[in-house]
Structure formats: structure tokens, C-alpha cells
C-alpha atoms as a PDB file:
ATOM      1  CA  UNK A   1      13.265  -1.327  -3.775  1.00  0.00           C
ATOM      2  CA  UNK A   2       9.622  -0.606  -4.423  1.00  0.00           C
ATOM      3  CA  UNK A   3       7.551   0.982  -7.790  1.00  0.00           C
ATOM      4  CA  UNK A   4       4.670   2.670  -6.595  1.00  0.00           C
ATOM      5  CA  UNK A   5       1.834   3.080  -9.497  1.00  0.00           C
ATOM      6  CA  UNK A   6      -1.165   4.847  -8.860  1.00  0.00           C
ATOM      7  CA  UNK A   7      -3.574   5.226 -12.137  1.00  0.00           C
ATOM      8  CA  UNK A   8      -6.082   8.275 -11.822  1.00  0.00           C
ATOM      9  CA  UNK A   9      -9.246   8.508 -14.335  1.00  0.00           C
ATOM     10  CA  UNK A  10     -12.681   9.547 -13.950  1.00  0.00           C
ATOM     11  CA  UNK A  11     -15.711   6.793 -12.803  1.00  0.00           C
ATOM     12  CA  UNK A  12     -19.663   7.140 -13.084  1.00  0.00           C
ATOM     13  CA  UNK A  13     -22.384   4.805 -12.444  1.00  0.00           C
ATOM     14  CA  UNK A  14     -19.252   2.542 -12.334  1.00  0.00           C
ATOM     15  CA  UNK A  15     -18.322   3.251 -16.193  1.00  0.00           C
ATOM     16  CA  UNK A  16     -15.279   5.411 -17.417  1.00  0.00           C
ATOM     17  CA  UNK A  17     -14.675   7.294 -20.604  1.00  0.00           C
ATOM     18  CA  UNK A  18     -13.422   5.151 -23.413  1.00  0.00           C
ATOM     19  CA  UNK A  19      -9.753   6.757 -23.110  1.00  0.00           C
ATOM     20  CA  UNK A  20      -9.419   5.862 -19.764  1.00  0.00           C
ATOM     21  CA  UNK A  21     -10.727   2.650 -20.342  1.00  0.00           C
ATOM     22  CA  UNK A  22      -7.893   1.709 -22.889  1.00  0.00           C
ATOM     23  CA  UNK A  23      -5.456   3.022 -20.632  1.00  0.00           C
ATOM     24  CA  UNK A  24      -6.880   0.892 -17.877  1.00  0.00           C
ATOM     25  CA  UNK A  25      -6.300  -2.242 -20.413  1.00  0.00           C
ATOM     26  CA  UNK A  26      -2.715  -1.472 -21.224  1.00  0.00           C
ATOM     27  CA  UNK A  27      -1.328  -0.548 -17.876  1.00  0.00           C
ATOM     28  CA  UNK A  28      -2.990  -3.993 -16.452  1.00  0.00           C
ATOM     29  CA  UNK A  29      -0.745  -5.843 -19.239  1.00  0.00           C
ATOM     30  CA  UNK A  30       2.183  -4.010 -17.991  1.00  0.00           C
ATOM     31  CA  UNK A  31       1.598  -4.483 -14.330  1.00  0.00           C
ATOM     32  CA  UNK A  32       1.265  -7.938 -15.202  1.00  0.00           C
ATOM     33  CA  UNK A  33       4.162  -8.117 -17.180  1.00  0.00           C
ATOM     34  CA  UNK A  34       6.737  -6.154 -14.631  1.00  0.00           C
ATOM     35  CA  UNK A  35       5.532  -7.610 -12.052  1.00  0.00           C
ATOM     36  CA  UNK A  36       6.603 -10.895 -13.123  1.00  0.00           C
ATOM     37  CA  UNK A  37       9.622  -9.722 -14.015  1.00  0.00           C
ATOM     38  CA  UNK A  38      11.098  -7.257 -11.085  1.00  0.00           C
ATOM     39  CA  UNK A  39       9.960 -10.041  -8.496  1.00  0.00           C
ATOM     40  CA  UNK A  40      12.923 -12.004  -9.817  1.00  0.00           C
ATOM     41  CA  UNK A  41      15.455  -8.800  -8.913  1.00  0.00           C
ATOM     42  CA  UNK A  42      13.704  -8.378  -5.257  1.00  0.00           C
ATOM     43  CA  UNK A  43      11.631  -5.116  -6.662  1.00  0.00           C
ATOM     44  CA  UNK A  44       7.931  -4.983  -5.597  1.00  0.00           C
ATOM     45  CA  UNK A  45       5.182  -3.249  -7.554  1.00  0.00           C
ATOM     46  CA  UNK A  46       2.724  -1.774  -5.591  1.00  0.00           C
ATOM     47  CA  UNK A  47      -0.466  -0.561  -7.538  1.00  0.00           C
ATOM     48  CA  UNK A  48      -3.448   1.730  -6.675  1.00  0.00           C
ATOM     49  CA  UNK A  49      -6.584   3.224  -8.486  1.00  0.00           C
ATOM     50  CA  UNK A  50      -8.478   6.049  -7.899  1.00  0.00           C
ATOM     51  CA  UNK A  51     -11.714   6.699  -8.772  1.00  0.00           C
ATOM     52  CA  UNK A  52     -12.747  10.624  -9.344  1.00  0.00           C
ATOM     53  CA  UNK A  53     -15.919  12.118  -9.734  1.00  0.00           C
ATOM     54  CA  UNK A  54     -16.495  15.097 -12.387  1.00  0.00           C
ATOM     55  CA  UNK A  55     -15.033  17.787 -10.653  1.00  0.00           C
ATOM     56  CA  UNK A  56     -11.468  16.050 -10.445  1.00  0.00           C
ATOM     57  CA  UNK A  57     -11.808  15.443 -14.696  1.00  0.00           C
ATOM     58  CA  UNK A  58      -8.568  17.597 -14.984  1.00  0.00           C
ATOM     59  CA  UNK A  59      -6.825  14.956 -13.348  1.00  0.00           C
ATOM     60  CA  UNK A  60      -7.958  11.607 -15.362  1.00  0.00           C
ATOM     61  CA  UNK A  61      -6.342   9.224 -17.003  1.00  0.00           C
ATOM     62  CA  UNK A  62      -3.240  10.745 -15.088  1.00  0.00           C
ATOM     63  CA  UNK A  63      -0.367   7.428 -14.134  1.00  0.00           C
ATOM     64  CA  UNK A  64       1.639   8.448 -11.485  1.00  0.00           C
ATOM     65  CA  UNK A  65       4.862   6.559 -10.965  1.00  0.00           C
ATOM     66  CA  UNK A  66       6.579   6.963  -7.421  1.00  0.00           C
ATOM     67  CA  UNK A  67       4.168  10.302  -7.320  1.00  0.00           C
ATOM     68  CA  UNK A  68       5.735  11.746 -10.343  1.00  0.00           C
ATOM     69  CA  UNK A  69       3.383  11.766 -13.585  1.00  0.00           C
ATOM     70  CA  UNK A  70       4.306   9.331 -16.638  1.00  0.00           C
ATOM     71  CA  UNK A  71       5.451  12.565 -18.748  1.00  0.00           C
ATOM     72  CA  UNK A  72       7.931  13.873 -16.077  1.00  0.00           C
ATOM     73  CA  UNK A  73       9.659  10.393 -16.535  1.00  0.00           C
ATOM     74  CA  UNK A  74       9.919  10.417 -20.454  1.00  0.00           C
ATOM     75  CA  UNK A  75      11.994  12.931 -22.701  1.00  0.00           C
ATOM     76  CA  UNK A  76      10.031  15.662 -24.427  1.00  0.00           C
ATOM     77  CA  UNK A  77       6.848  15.040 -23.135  1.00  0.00           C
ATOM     78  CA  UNK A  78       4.291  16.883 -21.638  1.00  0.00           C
ATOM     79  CA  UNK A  79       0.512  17.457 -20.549  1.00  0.00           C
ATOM     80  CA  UNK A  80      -2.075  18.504 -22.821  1.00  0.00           C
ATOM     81  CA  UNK A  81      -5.946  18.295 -23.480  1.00  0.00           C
ATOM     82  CA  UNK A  82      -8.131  17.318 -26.281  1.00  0.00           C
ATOM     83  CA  UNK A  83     -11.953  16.865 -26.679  1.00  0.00           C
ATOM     84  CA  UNK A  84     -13.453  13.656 -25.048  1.00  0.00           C
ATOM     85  CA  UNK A  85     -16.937  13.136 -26.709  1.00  0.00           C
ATOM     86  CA  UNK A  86     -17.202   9.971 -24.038  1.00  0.00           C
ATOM     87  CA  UNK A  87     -16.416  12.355 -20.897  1.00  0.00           C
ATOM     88  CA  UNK A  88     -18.944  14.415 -22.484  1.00  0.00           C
ATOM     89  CA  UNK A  89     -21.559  12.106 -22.284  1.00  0.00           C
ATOM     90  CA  UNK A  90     -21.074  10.984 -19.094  1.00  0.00           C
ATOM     91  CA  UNK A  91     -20.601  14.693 -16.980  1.00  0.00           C
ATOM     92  CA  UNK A  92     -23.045  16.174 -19.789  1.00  0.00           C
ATOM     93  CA  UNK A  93     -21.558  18.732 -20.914  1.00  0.00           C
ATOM     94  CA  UNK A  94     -18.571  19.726 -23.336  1.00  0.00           C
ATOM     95  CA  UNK A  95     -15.022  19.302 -21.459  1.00  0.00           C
ATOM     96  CA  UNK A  96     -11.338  19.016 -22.350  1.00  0.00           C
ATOM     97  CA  UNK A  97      -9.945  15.810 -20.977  1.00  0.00           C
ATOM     98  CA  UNK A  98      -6.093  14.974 -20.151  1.00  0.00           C
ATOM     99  CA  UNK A  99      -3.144  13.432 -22.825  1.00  0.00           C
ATOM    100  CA  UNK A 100       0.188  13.297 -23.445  1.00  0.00           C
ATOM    101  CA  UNK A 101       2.143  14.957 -26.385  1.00  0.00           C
ATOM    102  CA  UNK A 102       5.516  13.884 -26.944  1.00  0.00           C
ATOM    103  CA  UNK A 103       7.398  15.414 -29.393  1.00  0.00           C
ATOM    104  CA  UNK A 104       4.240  16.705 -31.194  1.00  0.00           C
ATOM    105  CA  UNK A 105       2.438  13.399 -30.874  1.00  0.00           C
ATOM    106  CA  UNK A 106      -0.306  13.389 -28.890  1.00  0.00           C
ATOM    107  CA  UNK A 107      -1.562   9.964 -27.088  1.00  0.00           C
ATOM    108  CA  UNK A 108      -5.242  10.280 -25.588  1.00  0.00           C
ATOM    109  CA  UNK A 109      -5.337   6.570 -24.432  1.00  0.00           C
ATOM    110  CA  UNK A 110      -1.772   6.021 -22.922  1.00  0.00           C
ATOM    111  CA  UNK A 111      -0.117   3.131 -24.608  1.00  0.00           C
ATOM    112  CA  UNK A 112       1.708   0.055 -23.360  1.00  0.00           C
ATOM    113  CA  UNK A 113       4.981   0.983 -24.409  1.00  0.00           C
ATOM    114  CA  UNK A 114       5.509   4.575 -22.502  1.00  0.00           C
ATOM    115  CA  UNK A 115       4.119   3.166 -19.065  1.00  0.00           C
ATOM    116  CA  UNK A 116       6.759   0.646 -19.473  1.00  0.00           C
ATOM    117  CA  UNK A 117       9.501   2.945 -20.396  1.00  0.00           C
ATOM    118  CA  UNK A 118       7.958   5.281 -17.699  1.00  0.00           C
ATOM    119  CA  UNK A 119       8.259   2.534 -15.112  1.00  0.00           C
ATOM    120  CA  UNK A 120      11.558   1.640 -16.235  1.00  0.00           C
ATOM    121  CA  UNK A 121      12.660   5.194 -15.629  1.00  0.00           C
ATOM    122  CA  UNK A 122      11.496   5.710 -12.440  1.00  0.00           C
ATOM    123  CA  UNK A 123      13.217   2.305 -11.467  1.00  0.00           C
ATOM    124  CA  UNK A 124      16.236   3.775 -13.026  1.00  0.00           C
ATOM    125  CA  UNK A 125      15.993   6.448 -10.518  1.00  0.00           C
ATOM    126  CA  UNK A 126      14.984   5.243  -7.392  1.00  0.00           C
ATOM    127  CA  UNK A 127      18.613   2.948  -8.110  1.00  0.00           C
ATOM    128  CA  UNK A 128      20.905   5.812  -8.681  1.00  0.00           C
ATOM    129  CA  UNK A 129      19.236   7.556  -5.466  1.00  0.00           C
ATOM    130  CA  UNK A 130      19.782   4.336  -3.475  1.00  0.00           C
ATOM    131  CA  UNK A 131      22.605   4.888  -1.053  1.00  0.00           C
ATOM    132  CA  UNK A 132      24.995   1.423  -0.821  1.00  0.00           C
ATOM    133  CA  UNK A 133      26.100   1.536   2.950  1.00  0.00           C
ATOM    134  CA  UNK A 134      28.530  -1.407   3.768  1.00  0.00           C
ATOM    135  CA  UNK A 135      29.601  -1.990   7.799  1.00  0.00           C
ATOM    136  CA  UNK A 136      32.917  -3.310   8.046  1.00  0.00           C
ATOM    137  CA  UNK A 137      33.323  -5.491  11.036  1.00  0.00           C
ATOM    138  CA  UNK A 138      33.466  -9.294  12.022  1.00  0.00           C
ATOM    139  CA  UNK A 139      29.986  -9.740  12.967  1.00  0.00           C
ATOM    140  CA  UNK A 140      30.194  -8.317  16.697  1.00  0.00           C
ATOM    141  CA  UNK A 141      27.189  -6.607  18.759  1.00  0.00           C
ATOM    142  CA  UNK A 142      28.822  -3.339  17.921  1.00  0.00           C
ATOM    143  CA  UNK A 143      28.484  -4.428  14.254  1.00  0.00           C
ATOM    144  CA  UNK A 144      25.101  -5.347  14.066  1.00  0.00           C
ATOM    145  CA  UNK A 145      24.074  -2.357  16.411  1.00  0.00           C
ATOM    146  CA  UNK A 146      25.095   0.184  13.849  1.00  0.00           C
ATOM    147  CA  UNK A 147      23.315  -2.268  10.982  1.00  0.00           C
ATOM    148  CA  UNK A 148      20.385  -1.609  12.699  1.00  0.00           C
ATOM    149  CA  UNK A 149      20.559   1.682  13.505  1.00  0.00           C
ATOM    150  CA  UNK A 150      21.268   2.805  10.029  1.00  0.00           C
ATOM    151  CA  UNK A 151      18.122   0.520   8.950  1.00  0.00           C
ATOM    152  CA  UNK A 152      15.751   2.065  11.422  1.00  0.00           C
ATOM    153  CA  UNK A 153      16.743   5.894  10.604  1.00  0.00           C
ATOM    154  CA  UNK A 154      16.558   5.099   6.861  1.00  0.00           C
ATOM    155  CA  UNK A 155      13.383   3.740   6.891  1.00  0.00           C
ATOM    156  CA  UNK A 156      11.824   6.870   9.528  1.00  0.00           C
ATOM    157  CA  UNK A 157      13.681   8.975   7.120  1.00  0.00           C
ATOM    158  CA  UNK A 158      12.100   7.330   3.484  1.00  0.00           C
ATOM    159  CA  UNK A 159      15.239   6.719   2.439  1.00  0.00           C
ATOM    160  CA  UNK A 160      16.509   3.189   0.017  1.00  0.00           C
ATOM    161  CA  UNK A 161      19.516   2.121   1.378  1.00  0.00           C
ATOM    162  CA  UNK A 162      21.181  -1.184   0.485  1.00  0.00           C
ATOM    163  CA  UNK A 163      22.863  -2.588   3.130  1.00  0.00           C
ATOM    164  CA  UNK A 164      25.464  -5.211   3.110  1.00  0.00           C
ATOM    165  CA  UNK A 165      27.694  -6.569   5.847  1.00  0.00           C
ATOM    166  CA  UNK A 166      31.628  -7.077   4.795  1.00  0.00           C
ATOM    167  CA  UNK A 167      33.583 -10.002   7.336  1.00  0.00           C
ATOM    168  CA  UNK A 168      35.993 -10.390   5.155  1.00  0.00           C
ATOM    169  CA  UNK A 169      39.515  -9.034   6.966  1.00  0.00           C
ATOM    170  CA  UNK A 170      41.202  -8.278   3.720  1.00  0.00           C
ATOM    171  CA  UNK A 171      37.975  -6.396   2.271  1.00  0.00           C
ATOM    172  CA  UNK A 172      38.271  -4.607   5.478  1.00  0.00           C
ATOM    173  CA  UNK A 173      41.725  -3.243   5.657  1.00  0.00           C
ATOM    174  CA  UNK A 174      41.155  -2.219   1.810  1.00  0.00           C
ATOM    175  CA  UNK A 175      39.216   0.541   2.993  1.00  0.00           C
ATOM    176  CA  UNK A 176      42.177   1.479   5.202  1.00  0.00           C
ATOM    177  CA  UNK A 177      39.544   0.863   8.084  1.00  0.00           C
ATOM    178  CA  UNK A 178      41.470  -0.585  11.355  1.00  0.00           C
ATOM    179  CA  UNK A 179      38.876  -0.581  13.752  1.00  0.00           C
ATOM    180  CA  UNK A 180      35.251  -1.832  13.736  1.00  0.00           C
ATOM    181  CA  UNK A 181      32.506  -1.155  12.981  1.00  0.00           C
ATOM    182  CA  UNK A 182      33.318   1.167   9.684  1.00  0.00           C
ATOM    183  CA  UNK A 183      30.643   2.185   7.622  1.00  0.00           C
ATOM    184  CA  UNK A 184      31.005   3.059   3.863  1.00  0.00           C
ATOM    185  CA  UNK A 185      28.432   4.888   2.038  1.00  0.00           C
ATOM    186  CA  UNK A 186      28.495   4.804  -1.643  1.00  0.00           C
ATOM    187  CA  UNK A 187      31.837   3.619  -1.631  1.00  0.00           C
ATOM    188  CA  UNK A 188      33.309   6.405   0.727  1.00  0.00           C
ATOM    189  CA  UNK A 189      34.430   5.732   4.327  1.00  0.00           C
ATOM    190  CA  UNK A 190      32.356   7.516   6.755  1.00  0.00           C
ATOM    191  CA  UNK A 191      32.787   6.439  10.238  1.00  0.00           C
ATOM    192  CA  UNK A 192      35.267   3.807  11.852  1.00  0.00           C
ATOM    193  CA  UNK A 193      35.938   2.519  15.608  1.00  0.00           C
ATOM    194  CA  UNK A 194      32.365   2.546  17.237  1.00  0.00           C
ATOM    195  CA  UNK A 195      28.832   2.748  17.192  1.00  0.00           C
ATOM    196  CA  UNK A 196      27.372   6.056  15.384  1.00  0.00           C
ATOM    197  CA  UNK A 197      24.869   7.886  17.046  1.00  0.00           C
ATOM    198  CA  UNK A 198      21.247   8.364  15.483  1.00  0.00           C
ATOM    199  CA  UNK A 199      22.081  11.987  14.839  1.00  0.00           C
ATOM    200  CA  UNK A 200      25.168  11.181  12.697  1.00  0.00           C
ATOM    201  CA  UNK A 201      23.400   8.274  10.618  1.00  0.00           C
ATOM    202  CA  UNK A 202      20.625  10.858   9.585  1.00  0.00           C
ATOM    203  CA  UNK A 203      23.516  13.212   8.650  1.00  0.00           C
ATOM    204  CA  UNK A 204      24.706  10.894   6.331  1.00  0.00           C
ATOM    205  CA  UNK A 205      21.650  10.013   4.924  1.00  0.00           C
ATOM    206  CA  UNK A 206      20.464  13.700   4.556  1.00  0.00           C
ATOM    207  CA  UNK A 207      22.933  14.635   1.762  1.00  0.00           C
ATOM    208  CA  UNK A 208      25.321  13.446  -1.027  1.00  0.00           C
ATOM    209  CA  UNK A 209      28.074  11.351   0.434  1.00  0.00           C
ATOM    210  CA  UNK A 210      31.532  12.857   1.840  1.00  0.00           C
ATOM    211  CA  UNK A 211      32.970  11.693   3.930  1.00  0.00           C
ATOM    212  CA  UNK A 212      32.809  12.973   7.552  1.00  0.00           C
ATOM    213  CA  UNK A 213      36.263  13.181   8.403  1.00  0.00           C
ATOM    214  CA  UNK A 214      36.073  11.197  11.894  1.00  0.00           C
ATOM    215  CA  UNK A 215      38.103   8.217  10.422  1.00  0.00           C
ATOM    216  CA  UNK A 216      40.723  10.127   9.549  1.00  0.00           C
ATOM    217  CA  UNK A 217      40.890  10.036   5.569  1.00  0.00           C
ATOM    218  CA  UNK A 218      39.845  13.669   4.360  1.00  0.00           C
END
């Protein structure tokens, strides 16, 4: 699983507004912080910065998280604008510059503890989007042919999958499945008794989970 934070804000001459600057400060402590942190449960953190010129101002001190902005991830907030006397100086002229209200309270420089809740969120859904696929099977080519299938059309598709492979004979015939490979998908069996082509693996992976009917339970 991978965080993806991207931090927007306005640059001139190499200098940004003083908003900007304190977000820049907080969400470096975090990145720090989580990094450290989600390493240890196998979660990267990927991090970019982009610099804008003037005519992109309606977009700075924006934090994107997985592409989504920090106030679609956080309950009752929203984007507003408020006078920047440091933006000001640098375009020369008066401008509105970007913040956050939540619930009424309005943050101009973003502070540490909603881009960590923010992050959190977004983690929170990327895991409950994540589809657990299991293949049943002893290990055979036919088992780690579907294992690999199902890896390559996830990953051309942009979809997180966990994948885990079950040996196990009596984890097996729990799921009722009596001939390998089987494939469960969140927790529902899919497919039993061969290889799956491409087509049916992106099936699977292009909706909620059923299951397909082809191993008999309904």
C-alpha cells in the first residue's frame, strides 16, 4: 500500500508566502513522523512539491493526499479564502489566497494535526478499497500462474490487492473448494478448478465482490 502526498503553494525568486511557508514546516514533521512509522506496516510514503507561479495562486498551499485535497478527507471541512498580505507582496497586487474552515474555524497555515488525521484517512481508505484475494492450491504451476495473473492485471488496472497463497488442505476444503487453483476475493469464492483467463480476473477486479457462480456456490 502506498500514500501519495503532493503539497501545492506558490514560489518566487525562490521565496513563498509566509502561510505556505508554515505549512511547508508542519507537513515536513509529519512526513517525517509517518514515514517512520508506516515503514514498519509495509506502507510507503511517496511525497512531491510543486512549485506555481502567480497565475496558479488559487491553488496554493493546497495538500493533496492520494489526489484528493486534505478537506475532502476530514469531516466538515471545506475550502475557503482569506487575505494574504505576504502573497500580496510578492505578485503585487491585492489577492485572496487558499484555507481551510472546519466547522467555522478557519486555518490559513495548515497545521500538523489535520495533515496527520488527513493522511490517516486516506490510509483508512485505500485499506477498505483493498481487495484480499487468496488462491487456494498446493503450490502447483497452475497455482502460481493464476497468482500472477491476478498480480499483473491488478497492477495494469491500479488496483491494491493483497494477495496471499493458502497450502493448507484443511483451509482449503473450508471454502468448500475441491479443486485447485480457487481464488477468494474478499472472503467470497470466485473461481475453482483452473487457471482464470485475463478477462475474468479484470471482471473481478472491476466491481464489488460476488461471486461468479462458476464454482458452483451461488
Amino acid at each position: 500500500m502506498m500514500l501519495q502526498i503532493e503539497w501545492k503553494h506558490l514560489e518566487q525568486a525562490g521565496n513563498t508566502c509566509t502561510r505556505c511557508d508554515a505549512t511547508g514546516d508542519s507537513l515536513r514533521r509529519v512526513l517525517r513522523e509517518l514515514s517512520a512509522e508506516l515503514a514498519q506496516a509495509g506502507i510507503e510514503v511517496g511525497y512531491r512539491e510543486t512549485r506555481l507561479g502567480a497565475e496558479e495562486l488559487a491553488q496554493s498551499n493546497l495538500i493533496l493526499f492520494n489526489g484528493k485535497p486534505l478537506e475532502g478527507w476530514l469531516d466538515g471541512a471545506r475550502p475557503t479564502e482569506t487575505h494574504c498580505q505576504s502573497c500580496c507582496d510578492m505578485v503585487g497586487e491585492e489577492v485572496r489566497c487558499r484555507a481551510v474552515e472546519i466547522n467555522g474555524q478557519v486555518y490559513e497555515a495548515i497545521p500538523e494535526a489535520l495533515i496527520r488525521e488527513a493522511a490517516l484517512a486516506a490510509l483508512k481508505m485505500e485499506k477498505e478499497a483493498m481487495k484480499e484475494i487468496k488462491i487456494l492450491g498446493s503450490g502447483c504451476a497452475n497455482c502460481e500462474t493464476t497468482a500472477k495473473l491476478i498480480g499483473e492485471v491488478a497492477a495494469a488496472k491500479g488496483v491494491q490487492v493483497s494477495l496471499e497463497k493458502v497450502t493448507d488442505m484443511a483451509a482449503i476444503l473450508s471454502y468448500g473448494v475441491m479443486s485447485t487453483p480457487g481464488v477468494v476475493i474478499d472472503g467470497k469464492v470466485v473461481h475453482s478448478g483452473s487457471v482464470p483467463s485475463k478477462v475474468m480476473i479484470d471482471l473481478w477486479l472491476s466491481a464489488p465482490t460476488e461471486c461468479c457462480g462458476c464454482c458452483g456456490k451461488g
